[in-house]
Protein backbone atom coordinates (compact mmCIF):
# COMPACT_ATOMS: atom_id res chain seq x y z
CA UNK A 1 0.00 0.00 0.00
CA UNK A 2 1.66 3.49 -1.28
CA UNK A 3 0.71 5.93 1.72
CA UNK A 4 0.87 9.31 0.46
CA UNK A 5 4.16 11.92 2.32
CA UNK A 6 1.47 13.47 5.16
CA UNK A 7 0.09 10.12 6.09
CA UNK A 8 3.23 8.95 6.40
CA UNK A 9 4.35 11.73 8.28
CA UNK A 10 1.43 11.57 10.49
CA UNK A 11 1.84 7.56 11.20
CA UNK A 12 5.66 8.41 12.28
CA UNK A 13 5.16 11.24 14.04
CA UNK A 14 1.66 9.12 15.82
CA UNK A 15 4.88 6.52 16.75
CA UNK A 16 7.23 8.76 18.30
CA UNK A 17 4.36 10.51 20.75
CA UNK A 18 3.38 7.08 21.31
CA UNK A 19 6.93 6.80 22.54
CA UNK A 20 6.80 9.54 24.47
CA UNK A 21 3.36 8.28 26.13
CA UNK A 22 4.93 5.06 26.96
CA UNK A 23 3.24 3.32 24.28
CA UNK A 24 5.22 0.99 21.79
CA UNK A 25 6.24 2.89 18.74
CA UNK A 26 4.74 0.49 16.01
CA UNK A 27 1.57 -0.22 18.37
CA UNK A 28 0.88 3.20 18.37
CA UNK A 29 2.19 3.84 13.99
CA UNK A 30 -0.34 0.66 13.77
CA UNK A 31 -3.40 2.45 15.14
CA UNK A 32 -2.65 6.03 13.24
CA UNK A 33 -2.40 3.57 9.76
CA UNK A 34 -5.62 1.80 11.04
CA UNK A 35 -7.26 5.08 11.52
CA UNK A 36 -6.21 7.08 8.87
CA UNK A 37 -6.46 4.83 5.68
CA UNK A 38 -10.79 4.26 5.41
CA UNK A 39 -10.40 0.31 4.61
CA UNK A 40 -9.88 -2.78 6.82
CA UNK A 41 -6.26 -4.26 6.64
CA UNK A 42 -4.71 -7.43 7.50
CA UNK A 43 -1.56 -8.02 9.18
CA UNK A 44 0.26 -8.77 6.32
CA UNK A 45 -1.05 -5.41 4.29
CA UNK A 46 0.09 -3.33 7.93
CA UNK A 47 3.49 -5.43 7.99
CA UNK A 48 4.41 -4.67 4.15
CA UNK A 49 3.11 -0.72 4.53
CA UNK A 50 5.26 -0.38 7.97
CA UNK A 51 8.19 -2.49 7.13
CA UNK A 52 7.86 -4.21 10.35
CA UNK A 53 7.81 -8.11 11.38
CA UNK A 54 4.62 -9.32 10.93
CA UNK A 55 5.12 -10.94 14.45
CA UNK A 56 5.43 -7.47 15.65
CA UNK A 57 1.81 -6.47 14.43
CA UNK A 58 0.35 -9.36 15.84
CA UNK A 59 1.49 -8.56 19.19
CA UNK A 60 0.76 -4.83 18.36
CA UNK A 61 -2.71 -5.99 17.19
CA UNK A 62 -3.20 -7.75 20.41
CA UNK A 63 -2.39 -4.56 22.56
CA UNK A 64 -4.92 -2.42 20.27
CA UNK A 65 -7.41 -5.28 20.95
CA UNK A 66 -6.94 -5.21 24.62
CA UNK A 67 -7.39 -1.49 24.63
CA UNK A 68 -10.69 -1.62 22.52
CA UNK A 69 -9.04 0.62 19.82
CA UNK A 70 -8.99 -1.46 17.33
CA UNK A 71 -12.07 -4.70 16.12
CA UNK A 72 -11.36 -7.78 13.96
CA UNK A 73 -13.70 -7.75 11.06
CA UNK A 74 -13.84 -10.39 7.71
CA UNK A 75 -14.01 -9.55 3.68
CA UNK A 76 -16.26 -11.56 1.81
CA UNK A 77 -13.48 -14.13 -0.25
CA UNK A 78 -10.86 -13.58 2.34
CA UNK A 79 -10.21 -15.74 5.67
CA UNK A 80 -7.96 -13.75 7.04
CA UNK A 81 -8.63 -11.19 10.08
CA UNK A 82 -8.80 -7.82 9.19
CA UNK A 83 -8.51 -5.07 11.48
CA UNK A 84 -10.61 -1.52 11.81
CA UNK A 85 -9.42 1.20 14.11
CA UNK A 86 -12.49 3.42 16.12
CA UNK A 87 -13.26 6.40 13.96
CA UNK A 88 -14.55 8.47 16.33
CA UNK A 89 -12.00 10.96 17.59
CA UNK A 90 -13.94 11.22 21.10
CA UNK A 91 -14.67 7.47 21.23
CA UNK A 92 -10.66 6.85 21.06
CA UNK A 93 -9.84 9.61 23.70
CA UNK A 94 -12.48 8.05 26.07
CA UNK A 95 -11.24 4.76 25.58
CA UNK A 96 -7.58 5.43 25.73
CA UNK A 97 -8.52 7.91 29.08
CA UNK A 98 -10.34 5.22 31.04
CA UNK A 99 -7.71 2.19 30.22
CA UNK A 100 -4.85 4.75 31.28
CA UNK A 101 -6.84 5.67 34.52
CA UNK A 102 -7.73 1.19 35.18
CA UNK A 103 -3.75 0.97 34.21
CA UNK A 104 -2.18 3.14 36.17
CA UNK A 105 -4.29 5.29 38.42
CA UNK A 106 -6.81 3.07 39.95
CA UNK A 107 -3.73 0.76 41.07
CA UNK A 108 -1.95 3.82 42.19
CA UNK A 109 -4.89 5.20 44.46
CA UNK A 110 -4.75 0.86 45.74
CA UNK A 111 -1.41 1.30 47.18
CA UNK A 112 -1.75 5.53 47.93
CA UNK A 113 -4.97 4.16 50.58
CA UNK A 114 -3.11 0.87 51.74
CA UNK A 115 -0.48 3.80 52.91
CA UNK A 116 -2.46 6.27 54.23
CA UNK A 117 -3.95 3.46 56.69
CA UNK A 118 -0.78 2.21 57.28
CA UNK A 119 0.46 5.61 57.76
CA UNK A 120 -1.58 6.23 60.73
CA UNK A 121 -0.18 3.60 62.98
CA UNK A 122 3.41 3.90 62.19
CA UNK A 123 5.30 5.85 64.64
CA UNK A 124 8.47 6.41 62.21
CA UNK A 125 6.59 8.70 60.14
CA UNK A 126 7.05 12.78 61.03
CA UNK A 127 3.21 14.12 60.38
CA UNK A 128 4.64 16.13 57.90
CA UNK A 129 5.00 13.31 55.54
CA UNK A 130 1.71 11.64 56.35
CA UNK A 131 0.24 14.95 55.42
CA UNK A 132 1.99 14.80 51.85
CA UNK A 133 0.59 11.48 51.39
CA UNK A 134 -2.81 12.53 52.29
CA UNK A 135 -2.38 15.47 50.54
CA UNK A 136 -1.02 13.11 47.16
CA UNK A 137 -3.90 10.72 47.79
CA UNK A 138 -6.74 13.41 47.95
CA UNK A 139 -5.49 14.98 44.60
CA UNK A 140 -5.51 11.95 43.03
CA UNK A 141 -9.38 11.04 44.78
CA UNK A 142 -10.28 14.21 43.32
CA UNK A 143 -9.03 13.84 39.64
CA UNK A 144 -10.90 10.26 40.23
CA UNK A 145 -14.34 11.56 41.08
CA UNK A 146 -13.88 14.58 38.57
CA UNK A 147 -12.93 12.26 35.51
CA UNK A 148 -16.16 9.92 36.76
CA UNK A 149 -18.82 12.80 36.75
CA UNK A 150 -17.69 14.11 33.28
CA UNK A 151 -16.98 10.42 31.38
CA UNK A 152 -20.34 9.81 30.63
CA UNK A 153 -21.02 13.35 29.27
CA UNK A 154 -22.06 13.51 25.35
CA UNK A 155 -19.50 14.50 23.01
CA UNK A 156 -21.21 17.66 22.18
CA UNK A 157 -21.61 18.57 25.81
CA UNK A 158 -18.07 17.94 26.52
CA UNK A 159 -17.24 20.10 23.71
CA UNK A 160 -18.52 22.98 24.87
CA UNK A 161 -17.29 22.32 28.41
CA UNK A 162 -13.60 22.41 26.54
CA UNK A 163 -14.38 25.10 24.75
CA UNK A 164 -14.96 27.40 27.44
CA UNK A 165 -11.74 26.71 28.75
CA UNK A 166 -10.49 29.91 30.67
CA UNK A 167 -13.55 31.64 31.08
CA UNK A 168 -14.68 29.07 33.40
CA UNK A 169 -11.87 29.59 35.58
CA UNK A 170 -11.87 33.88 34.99
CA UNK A 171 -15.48 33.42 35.95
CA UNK A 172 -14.84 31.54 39.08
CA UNK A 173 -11.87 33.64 39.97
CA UNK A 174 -7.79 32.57 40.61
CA UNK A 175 -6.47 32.06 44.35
C-alpha cells in the first residue's frame, strides 16, 4: 500500500508521541495507519506498509485489541482477520482515558490508601509526611471523582465544556 508523504508523516510522528506516552512505537504507527487509511487491513497489508515483522503487528494488534481501539472484522473471499481502528475521535480519547486511569491510576490510588492506613499507625513517620501522602492521595481522589462525573457526558456537551476553557476559571476567579 503506497501511503501518500502526510500520512506517512502523520503515522511516524503518531509513533514517536506514542513513545513519548509510553506506548510501543509500532503499536501506536499501527493504530494512526488503522485510523487514517478508510479500509480494513490485514496483518500482512500493515506489515508490508510499515516495514515491520509481521510478528510485531500481531502482538501490536493484540495490545490495540486489549485497549478496545482497534475490532477484527472479515471480507467476503478472504479468511484472514482484518482489522478496523475506532473512527470516532472522542470514542478513542475516552477509551484510551479510562484504560490509562484502570492501568495506572486506579492501582496507584490501591497502594496511595493501603499507605495512608498504614500511615496512621506507624510511629516512624514525622506528620509532615503523612500529610503529603494525604495530601497526594486526595489529589488523586479528586481527579478520580472529577474524571467519573464528566466520562459519561455527550460529546457535544463535553465540547462545549472544553471550549470554554479559561472563562470558566476567569469566571470563578484565581487564588
Amino acid at each position: 500500500m503506497d501511503l501518500s508523504p502526510t500520512i506517512q508523516k502523520y503515522i511516524l510522528h503518531w509513533g514517536e508521541m506514542g513513545a513519548r506516552w509510553g506506548v510501543n512505537r509500532t503499536v501506536s504507527q499501527i493504530h494512526a495507519l488503522l485510523f487514517l487509511v478508510n479500509q480494513p487491513l490485514n496483518a500482512e497489508q500493515i506489515a508490508e506498509t510499515l516495514n515491520v515483522a509481521r510478528s510485531n503487528v500481531s502482538n501490536s494488534l493484540k495490545e490495540l485489541q486489549s485497549w478496545g481501539l482497534v475490532r477484527i472484522t472479515h471480507m467476503a473471499g478472504d479468511r484472514r482477520d482484518h482489522f478496523l481502528a475506532l473512527q470516532d475521535v472522542w470514542a478513542i480519547f475516552r477509551v484510551i482515558v479510562e484504560e490509562r486511569k484502570k492501568r495506572e491510576i486506579d492501582p496507584t490510588l490501591t497502594v496511595l490508601r493501603a499507605c495512608a492506613a498504614e500511615a496512621e499507625d506507624d510511629p516512624l513517620l514525622e506528620p509532615a509526611t503523612k500529610v503529603k501522602m494525604e495530601q497526594v492521595l486526595a489529589f488523586l481522589e479528586m481527579l478520580t471523582a472529577t474524571y467519573d462525573d464528566y466520562k459519561h457526558l455527550p460529546p457535544a456537551t463535553m465540547q462545549r465544556f472544553l471550549k470554554m476553557g479559561g472563562k470558566v476559571a476567569r469566571l470563578i476567579g484565581s487564588d
